[in-house]
C-alpha atoms as a PDB file:
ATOM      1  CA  UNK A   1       2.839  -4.066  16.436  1.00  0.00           C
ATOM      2  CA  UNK A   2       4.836  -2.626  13.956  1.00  0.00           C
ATOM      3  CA  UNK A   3       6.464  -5.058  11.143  1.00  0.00           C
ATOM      4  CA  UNK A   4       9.759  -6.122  11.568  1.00  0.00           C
ATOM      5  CA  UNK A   5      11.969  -5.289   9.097  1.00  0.00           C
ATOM      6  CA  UNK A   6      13.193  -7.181   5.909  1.00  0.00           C
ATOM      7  CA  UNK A   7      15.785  -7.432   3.479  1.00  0.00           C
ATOM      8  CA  UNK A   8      14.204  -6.414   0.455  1.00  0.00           C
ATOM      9  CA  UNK A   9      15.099  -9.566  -1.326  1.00  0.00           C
ATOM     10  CA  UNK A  10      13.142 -11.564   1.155  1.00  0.00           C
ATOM     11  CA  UNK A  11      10.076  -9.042   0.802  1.00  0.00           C
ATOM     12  CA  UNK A  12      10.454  -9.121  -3.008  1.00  0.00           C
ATOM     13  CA  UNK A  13      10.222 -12.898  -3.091  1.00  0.00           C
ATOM     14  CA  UNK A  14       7.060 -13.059  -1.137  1.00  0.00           C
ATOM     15  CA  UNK A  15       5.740 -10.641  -3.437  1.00  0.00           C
ATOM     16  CA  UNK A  16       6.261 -12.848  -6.209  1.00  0.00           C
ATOM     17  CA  UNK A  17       4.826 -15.740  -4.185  1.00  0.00           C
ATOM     18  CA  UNK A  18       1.918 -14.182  -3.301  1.00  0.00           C
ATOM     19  CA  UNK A  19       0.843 -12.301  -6.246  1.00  0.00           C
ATOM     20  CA  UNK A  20       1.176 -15.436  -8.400  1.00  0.00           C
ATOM     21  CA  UNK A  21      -1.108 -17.507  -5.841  1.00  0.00           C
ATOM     22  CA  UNK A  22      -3.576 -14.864  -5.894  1.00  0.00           C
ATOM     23  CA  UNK A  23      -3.551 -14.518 -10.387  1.00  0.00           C
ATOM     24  CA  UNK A  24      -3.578 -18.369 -10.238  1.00  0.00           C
ATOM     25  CA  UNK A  25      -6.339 -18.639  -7.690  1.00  0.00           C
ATOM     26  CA  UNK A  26      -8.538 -16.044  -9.739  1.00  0.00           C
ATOM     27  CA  UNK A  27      -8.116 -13.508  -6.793  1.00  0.00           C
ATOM     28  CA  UNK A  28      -8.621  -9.956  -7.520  1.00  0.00           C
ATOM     29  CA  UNK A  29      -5.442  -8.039  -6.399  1.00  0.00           C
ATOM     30  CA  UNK A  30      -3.745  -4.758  -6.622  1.00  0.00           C
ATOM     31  CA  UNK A  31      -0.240  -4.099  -5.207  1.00  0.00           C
ATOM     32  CA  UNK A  32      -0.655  -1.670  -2.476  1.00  0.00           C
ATOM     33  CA  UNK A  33       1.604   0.577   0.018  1.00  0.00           C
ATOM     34  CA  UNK A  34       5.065   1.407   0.440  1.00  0.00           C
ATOM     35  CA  UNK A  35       5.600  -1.425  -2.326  1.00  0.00           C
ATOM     36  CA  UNK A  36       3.575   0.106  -4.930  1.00  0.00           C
ATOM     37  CA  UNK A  37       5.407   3.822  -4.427  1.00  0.00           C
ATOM     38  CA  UNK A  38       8.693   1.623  -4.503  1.00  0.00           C
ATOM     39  CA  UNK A  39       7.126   0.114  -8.175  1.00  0.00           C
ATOM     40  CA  UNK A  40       6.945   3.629  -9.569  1.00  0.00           C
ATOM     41  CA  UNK A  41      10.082   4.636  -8.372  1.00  0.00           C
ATOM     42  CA  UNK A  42       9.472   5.280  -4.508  1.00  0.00           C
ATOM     43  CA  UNK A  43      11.876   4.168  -1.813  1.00  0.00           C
ATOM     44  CA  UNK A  44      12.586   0.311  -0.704  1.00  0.00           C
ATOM     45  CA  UNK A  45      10.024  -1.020   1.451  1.00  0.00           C
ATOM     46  CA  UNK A  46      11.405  -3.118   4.598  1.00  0.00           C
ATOM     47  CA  UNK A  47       8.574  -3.925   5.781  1.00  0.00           C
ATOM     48  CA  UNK A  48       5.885  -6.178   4.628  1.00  0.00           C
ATOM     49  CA  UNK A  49       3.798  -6.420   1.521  1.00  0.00           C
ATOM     50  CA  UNK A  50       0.846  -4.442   1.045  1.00  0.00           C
ATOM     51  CA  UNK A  51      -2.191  -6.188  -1.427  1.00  0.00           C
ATOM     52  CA  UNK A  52      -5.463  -4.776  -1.661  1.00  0.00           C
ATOM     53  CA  UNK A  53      -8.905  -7.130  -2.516  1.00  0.00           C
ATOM     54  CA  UNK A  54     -11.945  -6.798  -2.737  1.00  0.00           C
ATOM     55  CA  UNK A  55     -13.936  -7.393   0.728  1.00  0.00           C
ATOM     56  CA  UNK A  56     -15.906 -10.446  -1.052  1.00  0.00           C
ATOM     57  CA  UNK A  57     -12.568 -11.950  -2.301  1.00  0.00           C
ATOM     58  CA  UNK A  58     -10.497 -11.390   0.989  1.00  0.00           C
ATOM     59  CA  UNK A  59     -11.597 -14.823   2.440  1.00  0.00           C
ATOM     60  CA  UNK A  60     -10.923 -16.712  -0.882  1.00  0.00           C
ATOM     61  CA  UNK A  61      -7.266 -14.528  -1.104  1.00  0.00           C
ATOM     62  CA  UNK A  62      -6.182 -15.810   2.792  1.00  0.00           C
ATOM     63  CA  UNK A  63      -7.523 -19.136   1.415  1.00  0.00           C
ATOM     64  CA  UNK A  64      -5.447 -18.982  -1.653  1.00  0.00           C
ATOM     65  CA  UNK A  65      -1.991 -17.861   0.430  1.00  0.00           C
ATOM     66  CA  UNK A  66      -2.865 -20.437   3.124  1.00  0.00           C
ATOM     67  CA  UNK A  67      -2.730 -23.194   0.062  1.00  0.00           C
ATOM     68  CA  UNK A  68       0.352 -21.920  -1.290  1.00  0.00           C
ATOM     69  CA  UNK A  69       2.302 -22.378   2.339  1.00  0.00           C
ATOM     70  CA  UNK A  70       1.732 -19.224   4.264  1.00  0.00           C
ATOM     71  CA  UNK A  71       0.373 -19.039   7.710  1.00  0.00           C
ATOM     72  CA  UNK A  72      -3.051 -16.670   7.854  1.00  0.00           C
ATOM     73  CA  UNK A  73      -4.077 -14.915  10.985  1.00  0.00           C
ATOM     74  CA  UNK A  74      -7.287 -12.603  11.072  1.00  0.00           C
ATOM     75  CA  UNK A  75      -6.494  -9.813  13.276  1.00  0.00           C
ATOM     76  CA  UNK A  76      -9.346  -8.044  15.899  1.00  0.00           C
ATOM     77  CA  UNK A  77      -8.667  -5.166  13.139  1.00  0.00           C
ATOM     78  CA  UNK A  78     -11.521  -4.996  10.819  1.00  0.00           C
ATOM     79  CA  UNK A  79     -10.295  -3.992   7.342  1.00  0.00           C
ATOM     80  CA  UNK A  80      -7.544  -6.529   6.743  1.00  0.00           C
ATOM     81  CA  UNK A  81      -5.974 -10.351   7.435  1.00  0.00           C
ATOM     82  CA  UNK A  82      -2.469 -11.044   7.321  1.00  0.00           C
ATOM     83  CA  UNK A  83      -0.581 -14.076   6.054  1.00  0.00           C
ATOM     84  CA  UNK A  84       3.074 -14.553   6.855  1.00  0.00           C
ATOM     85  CA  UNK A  85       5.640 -16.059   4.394  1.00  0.00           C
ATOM     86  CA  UNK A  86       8.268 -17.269   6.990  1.00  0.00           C
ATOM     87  CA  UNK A  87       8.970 -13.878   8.636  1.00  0.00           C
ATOM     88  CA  UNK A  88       7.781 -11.723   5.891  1.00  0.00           C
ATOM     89  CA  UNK A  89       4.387 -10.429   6.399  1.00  0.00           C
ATOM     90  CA  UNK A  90       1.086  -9.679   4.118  1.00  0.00           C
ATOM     91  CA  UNK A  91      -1.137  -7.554   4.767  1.00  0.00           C
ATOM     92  CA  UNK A  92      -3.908  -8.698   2.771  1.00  0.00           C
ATOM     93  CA  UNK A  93      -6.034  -4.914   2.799  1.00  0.00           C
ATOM     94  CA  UNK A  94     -10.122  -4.940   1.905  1.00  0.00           C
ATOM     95  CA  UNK A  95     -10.912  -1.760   3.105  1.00  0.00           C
ATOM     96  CA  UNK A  96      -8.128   0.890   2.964  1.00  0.00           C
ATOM     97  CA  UNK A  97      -8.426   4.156   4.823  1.00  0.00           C
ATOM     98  CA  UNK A  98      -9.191   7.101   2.370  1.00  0.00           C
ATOM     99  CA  UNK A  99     -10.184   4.827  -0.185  1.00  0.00           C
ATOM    100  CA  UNK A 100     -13.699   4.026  -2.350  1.00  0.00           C
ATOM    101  CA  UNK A 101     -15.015   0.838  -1.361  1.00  0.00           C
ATOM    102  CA  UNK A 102     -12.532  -2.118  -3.765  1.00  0.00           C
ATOM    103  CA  UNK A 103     -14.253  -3.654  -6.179  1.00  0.00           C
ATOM    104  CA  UNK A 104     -12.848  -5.393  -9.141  1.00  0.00           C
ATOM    105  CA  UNK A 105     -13.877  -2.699 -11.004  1.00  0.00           C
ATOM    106  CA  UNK A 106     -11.527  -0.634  -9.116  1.00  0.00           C
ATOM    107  CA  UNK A 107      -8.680  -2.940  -9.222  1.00  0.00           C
ATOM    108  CA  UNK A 108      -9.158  -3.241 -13.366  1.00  0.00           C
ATOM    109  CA  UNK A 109      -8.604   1.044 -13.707  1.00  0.00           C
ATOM    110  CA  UNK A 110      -5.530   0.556 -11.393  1.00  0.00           C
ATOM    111  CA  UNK A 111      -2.298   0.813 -14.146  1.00  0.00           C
ATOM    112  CA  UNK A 112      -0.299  -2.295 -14.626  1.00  0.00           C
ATOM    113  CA  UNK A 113       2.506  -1.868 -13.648  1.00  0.00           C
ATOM    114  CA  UNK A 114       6.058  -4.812 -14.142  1.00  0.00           C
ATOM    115  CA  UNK A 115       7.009  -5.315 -10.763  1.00  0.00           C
ATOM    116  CA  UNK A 116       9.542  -7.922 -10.170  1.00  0.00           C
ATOM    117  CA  UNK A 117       9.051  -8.853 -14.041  1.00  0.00           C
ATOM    118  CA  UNK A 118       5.261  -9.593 -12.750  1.00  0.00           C
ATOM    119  CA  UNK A 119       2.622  -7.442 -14.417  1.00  0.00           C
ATOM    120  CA  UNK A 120       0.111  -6.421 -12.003  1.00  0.00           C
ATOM    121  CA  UNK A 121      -2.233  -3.888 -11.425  1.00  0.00           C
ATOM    122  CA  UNK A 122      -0.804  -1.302  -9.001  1.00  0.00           C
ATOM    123  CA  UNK A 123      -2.562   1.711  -6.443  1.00  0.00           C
ATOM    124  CA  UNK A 124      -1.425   5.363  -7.638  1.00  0.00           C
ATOM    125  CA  UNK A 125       0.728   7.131  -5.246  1.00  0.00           C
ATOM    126  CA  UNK A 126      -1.981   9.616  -4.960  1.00  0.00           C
ATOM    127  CA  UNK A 127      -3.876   6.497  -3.367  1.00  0.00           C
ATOM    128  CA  UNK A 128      -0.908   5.271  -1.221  1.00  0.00           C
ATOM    129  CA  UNK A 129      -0.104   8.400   0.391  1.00  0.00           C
ATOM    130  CA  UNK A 130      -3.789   9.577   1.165  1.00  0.00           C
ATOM    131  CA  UNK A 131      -4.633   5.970   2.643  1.00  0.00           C
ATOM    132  CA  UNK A 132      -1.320   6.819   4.643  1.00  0.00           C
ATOM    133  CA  UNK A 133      -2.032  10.202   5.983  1.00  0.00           C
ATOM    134  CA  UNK A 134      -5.403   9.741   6.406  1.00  0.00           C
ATOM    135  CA  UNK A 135      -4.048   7.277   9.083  1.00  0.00           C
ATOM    136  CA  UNK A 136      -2.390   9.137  11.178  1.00  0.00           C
ATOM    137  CA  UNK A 137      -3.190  10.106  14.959  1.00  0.00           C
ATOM    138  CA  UNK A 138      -2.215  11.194  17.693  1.00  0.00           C
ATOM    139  CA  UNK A 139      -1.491   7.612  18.795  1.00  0.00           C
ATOM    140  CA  UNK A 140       0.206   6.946  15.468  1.00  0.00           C
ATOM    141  CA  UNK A 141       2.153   9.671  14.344  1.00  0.00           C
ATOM    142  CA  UNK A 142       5.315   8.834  12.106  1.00  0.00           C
ATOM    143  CA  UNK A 143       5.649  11.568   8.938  1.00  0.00           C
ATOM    144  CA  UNK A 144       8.524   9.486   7.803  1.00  0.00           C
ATOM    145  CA  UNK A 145       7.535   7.296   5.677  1.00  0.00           C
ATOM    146  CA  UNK A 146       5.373   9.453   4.179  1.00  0.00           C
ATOM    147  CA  UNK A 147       8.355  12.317   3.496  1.00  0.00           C
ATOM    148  CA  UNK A 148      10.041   9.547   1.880  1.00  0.00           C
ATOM    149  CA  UNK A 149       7.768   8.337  -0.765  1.00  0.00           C
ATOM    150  CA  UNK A 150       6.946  12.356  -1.309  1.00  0.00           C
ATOM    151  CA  UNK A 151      10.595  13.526  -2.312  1.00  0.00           C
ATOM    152  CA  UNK A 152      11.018  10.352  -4.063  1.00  0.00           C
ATOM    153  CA  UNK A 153       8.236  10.786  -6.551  1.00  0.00           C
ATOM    154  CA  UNK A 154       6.989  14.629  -6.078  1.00  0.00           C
ATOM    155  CA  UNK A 155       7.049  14.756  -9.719  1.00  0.00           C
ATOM    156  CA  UNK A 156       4.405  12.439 -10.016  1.00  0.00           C
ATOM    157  CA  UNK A 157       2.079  13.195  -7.541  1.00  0.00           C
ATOM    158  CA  UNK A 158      -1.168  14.946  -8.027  1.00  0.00           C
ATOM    159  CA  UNK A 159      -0.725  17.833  -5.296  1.00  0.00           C
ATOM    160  CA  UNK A 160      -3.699  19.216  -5.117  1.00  0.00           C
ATOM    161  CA  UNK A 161      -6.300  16.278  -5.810  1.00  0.00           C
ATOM    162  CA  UNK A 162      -3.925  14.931  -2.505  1.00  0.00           C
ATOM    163  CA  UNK A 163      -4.249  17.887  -0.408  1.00  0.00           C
ATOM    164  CA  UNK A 164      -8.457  17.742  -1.435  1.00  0.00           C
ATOM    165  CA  UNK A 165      -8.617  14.119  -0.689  1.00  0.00           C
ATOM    166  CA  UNK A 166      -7.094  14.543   2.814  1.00  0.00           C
ATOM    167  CA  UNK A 167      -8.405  18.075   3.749  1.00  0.00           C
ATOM    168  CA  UNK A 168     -10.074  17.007   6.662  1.00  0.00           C
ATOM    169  CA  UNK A 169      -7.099  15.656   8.422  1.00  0.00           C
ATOM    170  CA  UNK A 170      -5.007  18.361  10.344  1.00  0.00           C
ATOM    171  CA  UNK A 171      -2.174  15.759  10.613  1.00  0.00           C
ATOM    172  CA  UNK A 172      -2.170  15.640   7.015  1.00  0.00           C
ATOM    173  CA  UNK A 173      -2.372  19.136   6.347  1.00  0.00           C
ATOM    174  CA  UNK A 174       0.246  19.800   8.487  1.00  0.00           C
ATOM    175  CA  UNK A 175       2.301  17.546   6.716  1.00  0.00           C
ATOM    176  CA  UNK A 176       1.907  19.434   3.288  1.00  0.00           C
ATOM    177  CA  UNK A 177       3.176  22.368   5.449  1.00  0.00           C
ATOM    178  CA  UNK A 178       6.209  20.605   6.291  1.00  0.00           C
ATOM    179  CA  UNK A 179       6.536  19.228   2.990  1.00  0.00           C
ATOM    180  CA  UNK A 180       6.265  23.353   2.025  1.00  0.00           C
ATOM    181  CA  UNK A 181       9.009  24.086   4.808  1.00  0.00           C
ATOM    182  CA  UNK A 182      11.536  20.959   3.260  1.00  0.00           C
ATOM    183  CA  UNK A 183      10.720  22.634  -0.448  1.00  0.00           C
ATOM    184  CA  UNK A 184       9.486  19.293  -1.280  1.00  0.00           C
ATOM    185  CA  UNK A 185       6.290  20.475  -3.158  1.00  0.00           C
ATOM    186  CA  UNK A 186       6.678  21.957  -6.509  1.00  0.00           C
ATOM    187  CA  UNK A 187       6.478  25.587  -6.829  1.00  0.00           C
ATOM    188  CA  UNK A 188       3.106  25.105  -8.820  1.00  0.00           C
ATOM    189  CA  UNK A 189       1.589  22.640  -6.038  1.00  0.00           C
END
């Protein structure tokens, strides 16, 4: 079921919530998702907040939320947990699609990025849109969100390591198409 949307104040207080019970419970984190395109410049998310952990840490991190006041759930899905801040959800990620496996490793060469006046170590756009695409189906098909974060930030974005990282997927391919058709993509991409 698809999150209900948020005012963005509401979603940026949780983020500040969160992230600070995670850095004070020693919780590896990086800021993931539609938030992390909107930290480098990316459109508003509505949503829900996106943090990525490291598998080993993901019990300790629902632990960690659950002590600072947030209702946990562990969906039948078997690469993340949610917690809930009132109505605003976490997703609380350990193994994102298109991604190498998180480790704190990982998390360390993410760049840290202020968000919300918070430093904190944040997934590349590169990262955010190939975990998205590489999600799609047939069942699950929504280019939107996707064509938003792209003309937001095309300048940034890495074209062709993208387009190699998600080669395999004909939705995403056929999304770089469309992205060709909408002269999103730089001329050089």
């Amino acid at each position: 079921m698809p999150a209900q949307a948020q005012t963005h104040e509401a979603i940026a207080e949780t983020l500040r919530r969160a992230t600070a019970a995670l850095r004070d419970g020693g919780v590896a984190f990086m800021l993931g998702g539609s938030l992390a395109s909107w930290a480098r410049g990316g459109p508003r998310s509505q949503n829900d907040v996106d943090l990525v952990v490291p598998p080993d840490e993901a019990q300790d991190a629902l632990a960690v939320l659950q002590e600072a006041g947030m209702r946990i759930e562990r969906p039948p899905e078997e690469w993340l947990y949610k917690a809930y801040d009132g109505d605003v959800m976490i997703d609380v990620i350990f193994e994102p699609t298109g991604m190498p496996p998180i480790t704190r490793e990982l998390i360390d060469q993410a760049e840290e990025l202020s968000v919300l006046a918070i430093r904190m170590p944040v997934m590349s756009v590169e990262d955010v849109l190939a975990s998205k695409l590489l999600s799609l189906s047939e069942q699950r098909l929504d280019y939107a969100p996707v064509v938003e974060i792209a003309r937001a930030l095309r300048e940034r974005i890495d074209w062709p390591a993208l387009a190699d990282r998600t080669s395999e997927s004909p939705y995403a391919r056929a999304f770089l198409v469309l992205l060709r058709e909408l002269d999103v993509l730089p001329d050089d991409a």
